[in-house]
C-alpha atoms as a PDB file:
ATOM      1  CA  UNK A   1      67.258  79.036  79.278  1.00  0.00           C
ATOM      2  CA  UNK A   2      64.915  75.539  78.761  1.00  0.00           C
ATOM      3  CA  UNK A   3      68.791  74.296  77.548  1.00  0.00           C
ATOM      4  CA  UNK A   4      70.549  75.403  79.795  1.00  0.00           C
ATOM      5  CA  UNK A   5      68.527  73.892  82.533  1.00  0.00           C
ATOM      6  CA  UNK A   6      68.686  70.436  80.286  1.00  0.00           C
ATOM      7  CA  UNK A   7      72.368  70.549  80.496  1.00  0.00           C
ATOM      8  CA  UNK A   8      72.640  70.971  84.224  1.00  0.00           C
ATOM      9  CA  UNK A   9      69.932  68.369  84.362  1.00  0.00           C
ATOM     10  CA  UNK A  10      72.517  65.532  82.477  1.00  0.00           C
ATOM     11  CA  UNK A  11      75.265  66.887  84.287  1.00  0.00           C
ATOM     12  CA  UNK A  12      74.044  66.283  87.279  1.00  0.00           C
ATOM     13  CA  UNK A  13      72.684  63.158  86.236  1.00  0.00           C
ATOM     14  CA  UNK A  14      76.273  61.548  85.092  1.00  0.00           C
ATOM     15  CA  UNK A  15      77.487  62.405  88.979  1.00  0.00           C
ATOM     16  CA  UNK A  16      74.802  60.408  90.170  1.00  0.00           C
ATOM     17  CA  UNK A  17      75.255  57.506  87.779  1.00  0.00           C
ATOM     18  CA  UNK A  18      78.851  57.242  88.684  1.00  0.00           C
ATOM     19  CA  UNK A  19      79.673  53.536  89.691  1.00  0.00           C
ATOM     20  CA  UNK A  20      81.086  53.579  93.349  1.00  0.00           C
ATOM     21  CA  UNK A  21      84.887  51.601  92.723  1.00  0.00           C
ATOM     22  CA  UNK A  22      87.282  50.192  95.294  1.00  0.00           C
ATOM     23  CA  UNK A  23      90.811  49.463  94.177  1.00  0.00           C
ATOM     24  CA  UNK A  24      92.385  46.777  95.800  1.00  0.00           C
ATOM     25  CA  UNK A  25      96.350  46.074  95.083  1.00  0.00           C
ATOM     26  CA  UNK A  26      97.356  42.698  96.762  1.00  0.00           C
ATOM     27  CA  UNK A  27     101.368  42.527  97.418  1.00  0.00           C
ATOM     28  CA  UNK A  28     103.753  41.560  99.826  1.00  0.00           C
ATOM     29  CA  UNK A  29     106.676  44.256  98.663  1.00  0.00           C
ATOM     30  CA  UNK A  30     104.303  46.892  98.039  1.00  0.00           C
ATOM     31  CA  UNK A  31     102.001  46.860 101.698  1.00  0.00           C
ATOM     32  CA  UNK A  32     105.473  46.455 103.381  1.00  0.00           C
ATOM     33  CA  UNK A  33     106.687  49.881 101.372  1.00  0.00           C
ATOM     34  CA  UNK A  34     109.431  47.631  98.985  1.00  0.00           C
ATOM     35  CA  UNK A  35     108.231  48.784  95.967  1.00  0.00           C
ATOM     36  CA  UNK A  36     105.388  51.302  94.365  1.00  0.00           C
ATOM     37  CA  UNK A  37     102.143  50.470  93.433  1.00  0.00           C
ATOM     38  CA  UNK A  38     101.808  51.045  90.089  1.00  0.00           C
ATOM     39  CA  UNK A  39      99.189  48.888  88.696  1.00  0.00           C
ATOM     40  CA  UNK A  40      97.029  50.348  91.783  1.00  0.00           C
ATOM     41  CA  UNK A  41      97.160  53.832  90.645  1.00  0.00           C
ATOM     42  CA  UNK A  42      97.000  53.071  86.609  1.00  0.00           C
ATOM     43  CA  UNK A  43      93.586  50.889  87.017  1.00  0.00           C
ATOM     44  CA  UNK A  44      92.736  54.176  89.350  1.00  0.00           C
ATOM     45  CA  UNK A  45      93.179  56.526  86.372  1.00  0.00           C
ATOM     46  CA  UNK A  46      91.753  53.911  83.632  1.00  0.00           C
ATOM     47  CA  UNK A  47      88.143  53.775  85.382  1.00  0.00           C
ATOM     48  CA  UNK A  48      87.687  57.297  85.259  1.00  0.00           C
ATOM     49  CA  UNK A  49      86.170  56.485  81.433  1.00  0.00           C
ATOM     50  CA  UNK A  50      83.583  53.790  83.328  1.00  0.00           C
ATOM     51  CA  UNK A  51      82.555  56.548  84.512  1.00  0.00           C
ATOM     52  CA  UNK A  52      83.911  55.292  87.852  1.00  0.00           C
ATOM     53  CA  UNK A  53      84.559  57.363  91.120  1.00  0.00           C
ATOM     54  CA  UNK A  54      87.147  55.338  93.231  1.00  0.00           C
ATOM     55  CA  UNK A  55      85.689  55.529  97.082  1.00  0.00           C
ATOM     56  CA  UNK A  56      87.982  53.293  98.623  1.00  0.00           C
ATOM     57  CA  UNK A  57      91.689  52.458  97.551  1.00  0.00           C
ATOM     58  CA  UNK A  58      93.768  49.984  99.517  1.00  0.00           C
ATOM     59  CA  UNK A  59      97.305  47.750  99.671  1.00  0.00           C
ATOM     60  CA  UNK A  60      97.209  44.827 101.590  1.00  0.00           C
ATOM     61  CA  UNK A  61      99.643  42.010 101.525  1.00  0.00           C
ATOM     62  CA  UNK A  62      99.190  38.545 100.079  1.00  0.00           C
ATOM     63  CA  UNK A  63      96.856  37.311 103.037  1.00  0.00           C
ATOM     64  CA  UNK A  64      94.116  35.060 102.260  1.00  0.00           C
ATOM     65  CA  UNK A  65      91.966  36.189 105.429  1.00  0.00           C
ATOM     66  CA  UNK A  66      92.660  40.003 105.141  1.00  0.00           C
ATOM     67  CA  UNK A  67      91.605  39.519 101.191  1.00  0.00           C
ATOM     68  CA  UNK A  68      88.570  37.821 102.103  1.00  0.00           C
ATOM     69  CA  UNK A  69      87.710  40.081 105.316  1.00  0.00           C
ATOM     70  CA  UNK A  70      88.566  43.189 102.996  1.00  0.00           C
ATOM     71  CA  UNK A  71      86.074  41.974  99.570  1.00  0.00           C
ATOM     72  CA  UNK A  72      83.273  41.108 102.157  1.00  0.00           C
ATOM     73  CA  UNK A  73      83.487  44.319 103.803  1.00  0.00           C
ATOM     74  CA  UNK A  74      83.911  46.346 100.446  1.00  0.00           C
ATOM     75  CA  UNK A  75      80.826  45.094  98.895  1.00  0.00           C
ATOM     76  CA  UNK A  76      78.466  43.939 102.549  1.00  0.00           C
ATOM     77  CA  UNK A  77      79.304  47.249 104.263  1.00  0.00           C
ATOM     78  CA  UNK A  78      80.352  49.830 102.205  1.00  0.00           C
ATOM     79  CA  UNK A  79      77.833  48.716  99.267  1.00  0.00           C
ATOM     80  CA  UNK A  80      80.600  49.398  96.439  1.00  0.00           C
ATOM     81  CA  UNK A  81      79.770  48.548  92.851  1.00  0.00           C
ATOM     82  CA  UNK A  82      82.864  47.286  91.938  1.00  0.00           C
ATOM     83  CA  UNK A  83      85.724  45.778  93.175  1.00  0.00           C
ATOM     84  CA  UNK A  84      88.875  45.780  91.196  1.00  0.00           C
ATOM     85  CA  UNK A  85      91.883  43.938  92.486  1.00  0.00           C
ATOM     86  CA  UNK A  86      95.424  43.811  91.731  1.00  0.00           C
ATOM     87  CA  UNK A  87      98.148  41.434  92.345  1.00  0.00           C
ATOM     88  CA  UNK A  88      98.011  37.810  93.602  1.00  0.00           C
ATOM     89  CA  UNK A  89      97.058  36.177  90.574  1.00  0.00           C
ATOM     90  CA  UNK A  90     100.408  34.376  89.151  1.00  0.00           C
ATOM     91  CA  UNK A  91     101.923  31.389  90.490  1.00  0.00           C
ATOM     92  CA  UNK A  92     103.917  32.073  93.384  1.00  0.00           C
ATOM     93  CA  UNK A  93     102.951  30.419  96.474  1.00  0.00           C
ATOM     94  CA  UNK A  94     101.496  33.769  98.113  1.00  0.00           C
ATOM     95  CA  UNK A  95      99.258  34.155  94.875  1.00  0.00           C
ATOM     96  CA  UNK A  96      95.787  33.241  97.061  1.00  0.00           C
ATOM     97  CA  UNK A  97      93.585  36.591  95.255  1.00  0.00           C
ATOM     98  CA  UNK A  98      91.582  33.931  92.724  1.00  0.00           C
ATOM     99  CA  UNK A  99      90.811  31.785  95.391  1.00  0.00           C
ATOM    100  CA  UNK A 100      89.876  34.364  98.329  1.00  0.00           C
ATOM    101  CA  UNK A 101      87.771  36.296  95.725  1.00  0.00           C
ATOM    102  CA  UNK A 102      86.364  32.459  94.971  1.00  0.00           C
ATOM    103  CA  UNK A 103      85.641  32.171  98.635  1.00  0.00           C
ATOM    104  CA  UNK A 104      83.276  35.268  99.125  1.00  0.00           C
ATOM    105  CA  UNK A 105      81.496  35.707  95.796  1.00  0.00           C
ATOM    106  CA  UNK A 106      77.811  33.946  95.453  1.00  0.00           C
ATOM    107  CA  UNK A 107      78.499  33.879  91.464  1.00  0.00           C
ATOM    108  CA  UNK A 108      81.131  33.536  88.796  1.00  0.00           C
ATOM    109  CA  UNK A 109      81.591  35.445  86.074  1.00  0.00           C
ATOM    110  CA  UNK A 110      83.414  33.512  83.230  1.00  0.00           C
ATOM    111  CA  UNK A 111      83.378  35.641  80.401  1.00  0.00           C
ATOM    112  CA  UNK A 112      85.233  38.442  82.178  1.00  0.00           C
ATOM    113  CA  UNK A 113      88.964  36.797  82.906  1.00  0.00           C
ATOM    114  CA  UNK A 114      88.521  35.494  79.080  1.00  0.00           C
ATOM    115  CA  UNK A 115      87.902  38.205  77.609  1.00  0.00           C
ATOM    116  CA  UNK A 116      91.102  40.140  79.481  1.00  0.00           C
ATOM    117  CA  UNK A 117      93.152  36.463  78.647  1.00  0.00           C
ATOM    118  CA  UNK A 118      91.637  36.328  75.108  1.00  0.00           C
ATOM    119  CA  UNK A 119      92.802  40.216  74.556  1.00  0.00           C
ATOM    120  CA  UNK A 120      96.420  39.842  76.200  1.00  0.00           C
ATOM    121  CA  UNK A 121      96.934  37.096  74.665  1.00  0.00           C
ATOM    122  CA  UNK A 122      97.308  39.173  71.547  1.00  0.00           C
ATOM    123  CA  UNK A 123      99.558  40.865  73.147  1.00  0.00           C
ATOM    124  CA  UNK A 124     101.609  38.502  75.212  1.00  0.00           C
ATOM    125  CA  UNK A 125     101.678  34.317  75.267  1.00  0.00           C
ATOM    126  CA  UNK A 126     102.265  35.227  79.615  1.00  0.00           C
ATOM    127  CA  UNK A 127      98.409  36.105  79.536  1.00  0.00           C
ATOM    128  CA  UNK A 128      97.854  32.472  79.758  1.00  0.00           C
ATOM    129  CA  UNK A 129      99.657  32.273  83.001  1.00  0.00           C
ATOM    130  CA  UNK A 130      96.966  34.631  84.706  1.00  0.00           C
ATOM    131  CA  UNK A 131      94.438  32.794  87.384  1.00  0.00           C
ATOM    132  CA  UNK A 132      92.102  35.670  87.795  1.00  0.00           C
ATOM    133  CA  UNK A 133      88.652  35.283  88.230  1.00  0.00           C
ATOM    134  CA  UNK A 134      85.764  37.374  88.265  1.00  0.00           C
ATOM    135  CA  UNK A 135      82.487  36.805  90.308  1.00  0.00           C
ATOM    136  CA  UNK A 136      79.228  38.952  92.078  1.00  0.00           C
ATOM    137  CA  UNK A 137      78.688  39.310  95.988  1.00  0.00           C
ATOM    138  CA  UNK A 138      75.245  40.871  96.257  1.00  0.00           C
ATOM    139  CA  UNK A 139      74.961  44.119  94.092  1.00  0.00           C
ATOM    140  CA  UNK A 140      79.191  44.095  93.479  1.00  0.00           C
ATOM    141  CA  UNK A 141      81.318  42.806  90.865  1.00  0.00           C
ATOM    142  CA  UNK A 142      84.575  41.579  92.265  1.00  0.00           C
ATOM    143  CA  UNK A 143      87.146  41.424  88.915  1.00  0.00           C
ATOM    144  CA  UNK A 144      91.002  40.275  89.633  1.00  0.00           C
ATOM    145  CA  UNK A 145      93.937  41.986  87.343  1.00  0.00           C
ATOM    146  CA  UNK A 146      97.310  40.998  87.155  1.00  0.00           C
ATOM    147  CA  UNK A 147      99.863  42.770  89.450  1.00  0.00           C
ATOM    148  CA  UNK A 148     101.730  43.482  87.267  1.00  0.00           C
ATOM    149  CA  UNK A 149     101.673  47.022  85.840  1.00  0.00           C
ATOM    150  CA  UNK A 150     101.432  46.646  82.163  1.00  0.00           C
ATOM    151  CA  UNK A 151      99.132  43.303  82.704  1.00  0.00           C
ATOM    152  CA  UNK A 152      96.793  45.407  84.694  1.00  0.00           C
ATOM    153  CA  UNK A 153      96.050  48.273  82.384  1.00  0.00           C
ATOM    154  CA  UNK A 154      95.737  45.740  79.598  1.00  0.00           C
ATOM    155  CA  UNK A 155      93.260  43.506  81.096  1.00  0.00           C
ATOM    156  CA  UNK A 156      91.373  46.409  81.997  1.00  0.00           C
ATOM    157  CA  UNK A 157      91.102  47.946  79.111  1.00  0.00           C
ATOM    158  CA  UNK A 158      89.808  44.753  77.162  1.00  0.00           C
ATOM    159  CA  UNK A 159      86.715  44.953  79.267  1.00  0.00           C
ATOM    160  CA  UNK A 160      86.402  48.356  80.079  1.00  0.00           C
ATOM    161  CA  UNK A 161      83.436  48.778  76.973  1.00  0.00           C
ATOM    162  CA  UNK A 162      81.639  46.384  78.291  1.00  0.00           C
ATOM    163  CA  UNK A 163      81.527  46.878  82.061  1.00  0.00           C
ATOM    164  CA  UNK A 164      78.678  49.549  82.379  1.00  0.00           C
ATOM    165  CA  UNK A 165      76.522  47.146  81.102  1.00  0.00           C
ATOM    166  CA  UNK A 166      77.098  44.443  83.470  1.00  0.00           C
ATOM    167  CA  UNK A 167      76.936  46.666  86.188  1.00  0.00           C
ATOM    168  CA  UNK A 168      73.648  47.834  85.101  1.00  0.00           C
ATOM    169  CA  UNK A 169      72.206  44.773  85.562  1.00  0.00           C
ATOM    170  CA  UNK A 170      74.016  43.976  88.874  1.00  0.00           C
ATOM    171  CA  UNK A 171      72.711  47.368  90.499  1.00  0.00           C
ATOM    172  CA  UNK A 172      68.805  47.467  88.662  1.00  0.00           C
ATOM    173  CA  UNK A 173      69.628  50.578  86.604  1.00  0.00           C
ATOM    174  CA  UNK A 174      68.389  50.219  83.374  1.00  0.00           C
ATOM    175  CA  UNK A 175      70.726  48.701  80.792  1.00  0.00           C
END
């Protein structure tokens, strides 16, 4: 019985500890319905394993203002933990996530685009052309991914392992 109670006790415990996640795919084609989101719903599937509980998922198109209104409201107002965008990070001249996200976070966060760009890299020499950044509002981690589907889930996944961590610290849980 003492066990039993123990088990319900953890379980319960890892539903609390969940990190509250807000996926945010920046594009043009797919907010006007021109093409599917697919690097939206893969990062929504790969932070399951955070453990992550997506409260909020969104397309917008490649507007500096929305991106900025949308991040500050995210992490000011709905108190998220983490804020993963997609999208908006290449080249193109409506590519503005890297600098909205620059515009509303208090502090940068280096080591998080270079580890993804370090990782792809292995992968693919286009890593190199990615402009995401990564940076804290408050209690929230803001962290931009590629658009691209395949970019996305491997950025992701080369700092999935260490994300809990960071977030720990951000929050005040202990780490």
């Amino acid at each position: 019985m003492r066990s039993e109670q123990s088990e319900g006790s953890l379980e319960a415990k890892k539903q609390v500890d969940k990190y509250k996640v807000v996926v945010l795919t920046i594009s043009d084609k797919c907010s006007q319905g021109h093409r599917e989101d697919k690097s939206g719903k893969i990062v929504q599937e790969l932070i399951k394993s955070l453990p992550g509980e997506v409260v909020k998922y969104e397309v917008i198109p490649d507007e500096p203002d929305m991106i900025k209104e949308r991040l500050i409201n995210f992490c000011d107002t709905l108190k998220v933990d983490l804020i993963l965008t997609t999208g908006g990070t290449g080249f193109t001249a409506r590519d503005f996530t890297p600098e909205a996200t620059k515009e509303v976070i208090e502090r940068e966060v280096p080591g998080i685009p270079e580890a993804m760009r370090t990782e792809c890299l292995k992968i693919t020499k286009r890593a190199m052309l990615s402009r995401a950044i990564s940076g804290i509002r408050g209690k929230t981690l803001i962290v931009n991914l590629p658009g691209s589907s395949q970019g996305a889930k491997e950025s992701l996944e080369a700092i999935l392992g260490g994300l809990a961590h960071g977030l720990d610290m951000i929050v005040g849980r202990e780490h």
